[in-house]
Protein backbone atom coordinates (compact mmCIF):
# COMPACT_ATOMS: atom_id res chain seq x y z
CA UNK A 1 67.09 34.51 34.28
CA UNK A 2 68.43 35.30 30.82
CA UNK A 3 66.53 37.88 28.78
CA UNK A 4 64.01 35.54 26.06
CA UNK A 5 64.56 35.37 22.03
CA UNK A 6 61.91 32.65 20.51
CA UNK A 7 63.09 31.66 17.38
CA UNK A 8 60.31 30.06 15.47
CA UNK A 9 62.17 27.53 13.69
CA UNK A 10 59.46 25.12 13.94
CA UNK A 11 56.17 25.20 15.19
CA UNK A 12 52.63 23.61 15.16
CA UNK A 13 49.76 25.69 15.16
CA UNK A 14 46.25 24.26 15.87
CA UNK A 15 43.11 26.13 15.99
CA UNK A 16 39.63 25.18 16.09
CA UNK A 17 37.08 25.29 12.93
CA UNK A 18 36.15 28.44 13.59
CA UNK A 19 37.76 31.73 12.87
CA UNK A 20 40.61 32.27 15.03
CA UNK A 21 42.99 35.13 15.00
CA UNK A 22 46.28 34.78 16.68
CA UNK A 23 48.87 36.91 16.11
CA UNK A 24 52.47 36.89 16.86
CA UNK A 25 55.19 39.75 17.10
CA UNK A 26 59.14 39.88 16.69
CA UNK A 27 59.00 42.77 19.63
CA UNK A 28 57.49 43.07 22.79
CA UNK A 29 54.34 45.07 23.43
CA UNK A 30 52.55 43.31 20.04
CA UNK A 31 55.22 45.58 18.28
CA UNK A 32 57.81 44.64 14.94
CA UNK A 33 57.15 42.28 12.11
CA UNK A 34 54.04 40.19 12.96
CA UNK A 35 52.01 37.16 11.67
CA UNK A 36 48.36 36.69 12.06
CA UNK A 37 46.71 32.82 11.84
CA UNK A 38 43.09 33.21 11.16
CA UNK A 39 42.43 29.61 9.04
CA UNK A 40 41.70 26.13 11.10
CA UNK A 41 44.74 23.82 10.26
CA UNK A 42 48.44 22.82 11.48
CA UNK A 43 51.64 24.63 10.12
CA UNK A 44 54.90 24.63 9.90
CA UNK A 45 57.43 27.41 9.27
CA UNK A 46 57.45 26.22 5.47
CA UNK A 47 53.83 27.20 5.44
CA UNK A 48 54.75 30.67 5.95
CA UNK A 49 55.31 33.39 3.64
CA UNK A 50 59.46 33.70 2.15
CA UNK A 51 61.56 35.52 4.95
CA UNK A 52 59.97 34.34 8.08
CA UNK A 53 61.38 30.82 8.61
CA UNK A 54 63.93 32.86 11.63
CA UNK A 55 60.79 34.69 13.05
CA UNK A 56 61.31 35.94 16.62
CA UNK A 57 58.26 35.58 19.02
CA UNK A 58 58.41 37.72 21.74
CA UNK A 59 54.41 38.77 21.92
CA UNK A 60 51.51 36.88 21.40
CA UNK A 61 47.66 38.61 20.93
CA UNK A 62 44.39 36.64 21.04
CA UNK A 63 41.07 36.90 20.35
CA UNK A 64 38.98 36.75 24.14
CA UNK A 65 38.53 33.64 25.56
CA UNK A 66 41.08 31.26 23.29
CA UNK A 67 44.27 29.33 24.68
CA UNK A 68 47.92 29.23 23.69
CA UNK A 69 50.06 26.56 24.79
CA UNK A 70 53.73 26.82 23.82
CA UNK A 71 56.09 24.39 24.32
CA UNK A 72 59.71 23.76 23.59
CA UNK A 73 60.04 19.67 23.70
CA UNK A 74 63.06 19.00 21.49
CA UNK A 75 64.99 21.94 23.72
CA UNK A 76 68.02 21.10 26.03
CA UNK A 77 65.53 21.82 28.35
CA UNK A 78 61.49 21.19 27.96
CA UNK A 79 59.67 23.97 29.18
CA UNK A 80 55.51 24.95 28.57
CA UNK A 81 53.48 27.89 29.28
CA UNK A 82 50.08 28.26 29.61
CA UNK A 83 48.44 31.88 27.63
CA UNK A 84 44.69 32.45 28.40
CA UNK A 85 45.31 36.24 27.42
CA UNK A 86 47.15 37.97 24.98
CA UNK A 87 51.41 37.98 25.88
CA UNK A 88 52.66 41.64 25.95
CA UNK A 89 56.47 40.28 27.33
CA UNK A 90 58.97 37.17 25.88
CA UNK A 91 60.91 38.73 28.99
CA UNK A 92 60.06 35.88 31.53
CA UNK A 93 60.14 32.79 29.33
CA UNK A 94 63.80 32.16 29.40
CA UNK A 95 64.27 30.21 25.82
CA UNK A 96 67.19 31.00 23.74
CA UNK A 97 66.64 31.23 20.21
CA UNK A 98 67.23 28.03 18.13
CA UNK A 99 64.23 26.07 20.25
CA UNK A 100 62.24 23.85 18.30
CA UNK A 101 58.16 25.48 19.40
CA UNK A 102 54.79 24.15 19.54
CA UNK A 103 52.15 26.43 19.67
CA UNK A 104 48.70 24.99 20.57
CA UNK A 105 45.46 27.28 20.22
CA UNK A 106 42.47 26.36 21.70
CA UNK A 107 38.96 28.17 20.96
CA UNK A 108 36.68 28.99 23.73
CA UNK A 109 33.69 26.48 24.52
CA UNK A 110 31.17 29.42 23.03
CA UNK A 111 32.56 29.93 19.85
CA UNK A 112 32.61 26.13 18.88
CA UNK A 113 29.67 25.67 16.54
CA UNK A 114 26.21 23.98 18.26
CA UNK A 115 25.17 21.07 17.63
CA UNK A 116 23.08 19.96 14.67
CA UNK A 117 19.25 19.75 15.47
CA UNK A 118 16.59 17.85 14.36
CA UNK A 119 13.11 19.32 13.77
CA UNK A 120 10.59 17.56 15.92
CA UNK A 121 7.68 16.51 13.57
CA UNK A 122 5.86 13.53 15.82
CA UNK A 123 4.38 13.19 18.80
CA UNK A 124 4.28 9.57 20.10
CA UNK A 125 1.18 7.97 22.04
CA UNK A 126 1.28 8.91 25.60
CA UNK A 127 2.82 12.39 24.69
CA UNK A 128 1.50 15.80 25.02
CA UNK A 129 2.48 18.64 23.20
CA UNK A 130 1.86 21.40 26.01
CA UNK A 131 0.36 25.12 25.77
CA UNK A 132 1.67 26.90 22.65
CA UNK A 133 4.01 23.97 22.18
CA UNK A 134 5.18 23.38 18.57
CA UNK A 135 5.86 20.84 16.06
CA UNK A 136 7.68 21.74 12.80
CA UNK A 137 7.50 19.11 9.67
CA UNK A 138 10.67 17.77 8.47
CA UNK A 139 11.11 20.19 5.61
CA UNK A 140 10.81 23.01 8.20
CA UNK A 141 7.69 24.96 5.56
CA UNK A 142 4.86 24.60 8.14
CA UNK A 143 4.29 24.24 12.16
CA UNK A 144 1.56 22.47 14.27
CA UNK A 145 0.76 24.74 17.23
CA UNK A 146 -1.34 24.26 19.89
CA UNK A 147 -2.24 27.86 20.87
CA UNK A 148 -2.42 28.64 24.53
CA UNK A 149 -3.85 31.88 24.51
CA UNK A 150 -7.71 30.48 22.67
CA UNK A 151 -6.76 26.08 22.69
CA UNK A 152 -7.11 26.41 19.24
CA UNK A 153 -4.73 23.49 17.06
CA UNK A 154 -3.28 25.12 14.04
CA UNK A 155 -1.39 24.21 10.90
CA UNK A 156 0.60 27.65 9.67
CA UNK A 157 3.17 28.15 6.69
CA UNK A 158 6.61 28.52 8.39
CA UNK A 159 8.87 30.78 6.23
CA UNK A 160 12.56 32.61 7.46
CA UNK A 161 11.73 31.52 11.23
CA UNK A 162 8.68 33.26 11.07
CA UNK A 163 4.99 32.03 11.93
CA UNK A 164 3.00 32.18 8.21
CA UNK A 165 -0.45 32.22 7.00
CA UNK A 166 -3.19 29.75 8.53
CA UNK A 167 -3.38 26.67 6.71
CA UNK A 168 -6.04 24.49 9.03
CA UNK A 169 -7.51 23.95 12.50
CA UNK A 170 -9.87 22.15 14.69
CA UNK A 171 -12.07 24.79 14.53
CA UNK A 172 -12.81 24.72 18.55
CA UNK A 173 -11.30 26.94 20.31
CA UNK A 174 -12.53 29.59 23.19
CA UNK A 175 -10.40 27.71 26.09
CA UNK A 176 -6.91 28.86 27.49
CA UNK A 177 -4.01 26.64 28.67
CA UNK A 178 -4.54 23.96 26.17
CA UNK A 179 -2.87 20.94 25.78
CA UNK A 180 -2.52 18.37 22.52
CA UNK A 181 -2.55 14.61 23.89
CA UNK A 182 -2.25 11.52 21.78
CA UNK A 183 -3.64 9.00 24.24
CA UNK A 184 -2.39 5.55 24.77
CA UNK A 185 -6.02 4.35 23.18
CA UNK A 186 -4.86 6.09 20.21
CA UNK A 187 -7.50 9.23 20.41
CA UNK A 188 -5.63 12.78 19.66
CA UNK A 189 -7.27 15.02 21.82
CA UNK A 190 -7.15 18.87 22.56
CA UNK A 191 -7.98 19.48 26.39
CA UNK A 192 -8.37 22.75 28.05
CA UNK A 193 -6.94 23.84 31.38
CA UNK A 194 -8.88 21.21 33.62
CA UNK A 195 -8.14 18.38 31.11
CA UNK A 196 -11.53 18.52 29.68
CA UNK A 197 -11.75 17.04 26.18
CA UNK A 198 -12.57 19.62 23.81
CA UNK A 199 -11.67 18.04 20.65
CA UNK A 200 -10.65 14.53 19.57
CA UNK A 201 -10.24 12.61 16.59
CA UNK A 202 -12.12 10.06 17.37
CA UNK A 203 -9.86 7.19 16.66
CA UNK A 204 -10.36 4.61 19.91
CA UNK A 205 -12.69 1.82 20.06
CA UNK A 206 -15.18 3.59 22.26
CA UNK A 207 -15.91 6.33 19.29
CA UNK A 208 -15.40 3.72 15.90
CA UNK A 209 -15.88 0.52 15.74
CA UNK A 210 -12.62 0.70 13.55
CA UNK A 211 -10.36 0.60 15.84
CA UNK A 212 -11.45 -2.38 18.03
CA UNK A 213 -8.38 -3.91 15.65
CA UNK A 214 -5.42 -3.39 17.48
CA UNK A 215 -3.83 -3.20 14.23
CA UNK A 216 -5.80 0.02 13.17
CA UNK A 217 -4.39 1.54 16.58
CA UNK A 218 -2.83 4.97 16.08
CA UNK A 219 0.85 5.05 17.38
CA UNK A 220 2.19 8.24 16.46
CA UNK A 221 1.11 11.35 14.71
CA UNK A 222 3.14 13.23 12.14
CA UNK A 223 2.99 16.80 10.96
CA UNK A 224 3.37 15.90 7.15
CA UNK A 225 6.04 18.02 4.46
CA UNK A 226 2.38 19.17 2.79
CA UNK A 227 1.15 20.40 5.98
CA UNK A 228 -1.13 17.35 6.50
CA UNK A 229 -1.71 15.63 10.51
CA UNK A 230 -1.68 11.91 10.36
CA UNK A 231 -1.74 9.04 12.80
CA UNK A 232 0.08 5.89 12.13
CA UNK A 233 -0.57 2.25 13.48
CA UNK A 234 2.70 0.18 14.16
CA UNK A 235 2.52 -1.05 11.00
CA UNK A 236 3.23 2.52 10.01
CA UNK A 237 0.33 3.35 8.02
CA UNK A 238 -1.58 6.08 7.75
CA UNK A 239 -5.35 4.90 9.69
CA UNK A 240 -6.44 8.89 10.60
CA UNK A 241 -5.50 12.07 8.41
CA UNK A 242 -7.13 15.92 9.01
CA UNK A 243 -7.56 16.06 5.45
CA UNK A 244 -9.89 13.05 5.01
């Protein structure tokens, strides 16, 4: 097998949106004149800086965990390799200089950025929000939480991911392992540990005459941008509200 000279006379480089850094060498053992890639995007050798449109590739370094492909597809003779770690030797590739390259860089699953989240700020009839579960209003300043460690329900200020001053509650609290249900007959209720009621809102037909209308029926409550619980019929409007 003839010794290997890359010449980069034309490549394509892609890399993910994050920050890569690849970095390739004109000598073996990451040595000589090198070039480092650390912007997303796809290049050519006219994208490079004066002077290295005849670049030899003979190394290739990586951060941990991203992917080089290489191939040579307008060669004599197509060949690919496969780099999951950084290339120390152009000794074993066997491509004579003149090959037209593709260079493919692929960043590793964990460095890919997460997926967008929405903030959970409702809890639907027939849900519970379970011991020191959480919801967070849309504009992300306050938190309902139904404490497990006393059953109190609480409204706090939510500021830089932290848990803020007190801002309401039930008032009843003295239980552990609590649990916030809004029932299918449209009463929000806090029960303890045995599923005890120890707080409601009183919104089914059996505690206000109100809502023997099917239309006053609560639906859904909603942990309001002003820090405000309300309950909403199908209609979406508001028929219950802690601050009335």
């Amino acid at each position: 097998m003839k010794k290997a000279i890359i010449a980069l006379s034309l490549f394509t480089l892609i890399i993910g949106k994050t920050s890569a850094q690849v970095t390739i060498y004109s000598n073996n053992n990451y040595t000589g004149r090198s070039y480092t890639f650390t912007k997303a995007g796809t290049y050519t050798v006219y994208d490079l800086p004066e002077g290295y449109q005849n670049f030899v590739i003979k190394s290739v370094k990586m951060l941990p965990g991203w992917k080089v492909d290489i191939t040579t597809p307008n060669s004599e003779e197509p060949r690919s390799w496969n780099l999951t770690e950084n290339y120390k030797s152009s000794d074993v590739l066997g491509i004579g200089s003149g090959s037209f390259l593709q260079l493919k860089v692929t960043a590793p699953a964990a460095t890919r950025p997460a997926p967008a989240t929405t903030l959970k700020n409702t809890l639907a009839a027939g849900k519970t929000l379970g011991a020191d579960g959480i919801l967070t209003s849309q504009n992300g300043k306050f938190i309902l939480k139904m404490q497990k460690i006393d059953g109190h329900l609480c409204v706090y200020n939510f500021e830089n991911g932290k848990q803020g001053m007190f801002v309401w509650g039930t008032g009843v609290h003295g239980f552990p392992n609590a649990s916030l249900a809004l029932q299918q007959d449209g009463n929000l209720v806090v029960l303890d540990g045995n599923k005890t009621i120890k707080w409601s809102s009183k919104t089914d037909e059996s505690s206000d005459a109100t809502f023997n209308d099917p239309k006053n029926k609560p639906v859904k409550l909603v942990l309001e941008n002003d820090g405000s619980i309300n309950l909403y019929n199908s209609a979406n409007t508001v028929v219950w509200s802690n601050k009335n």
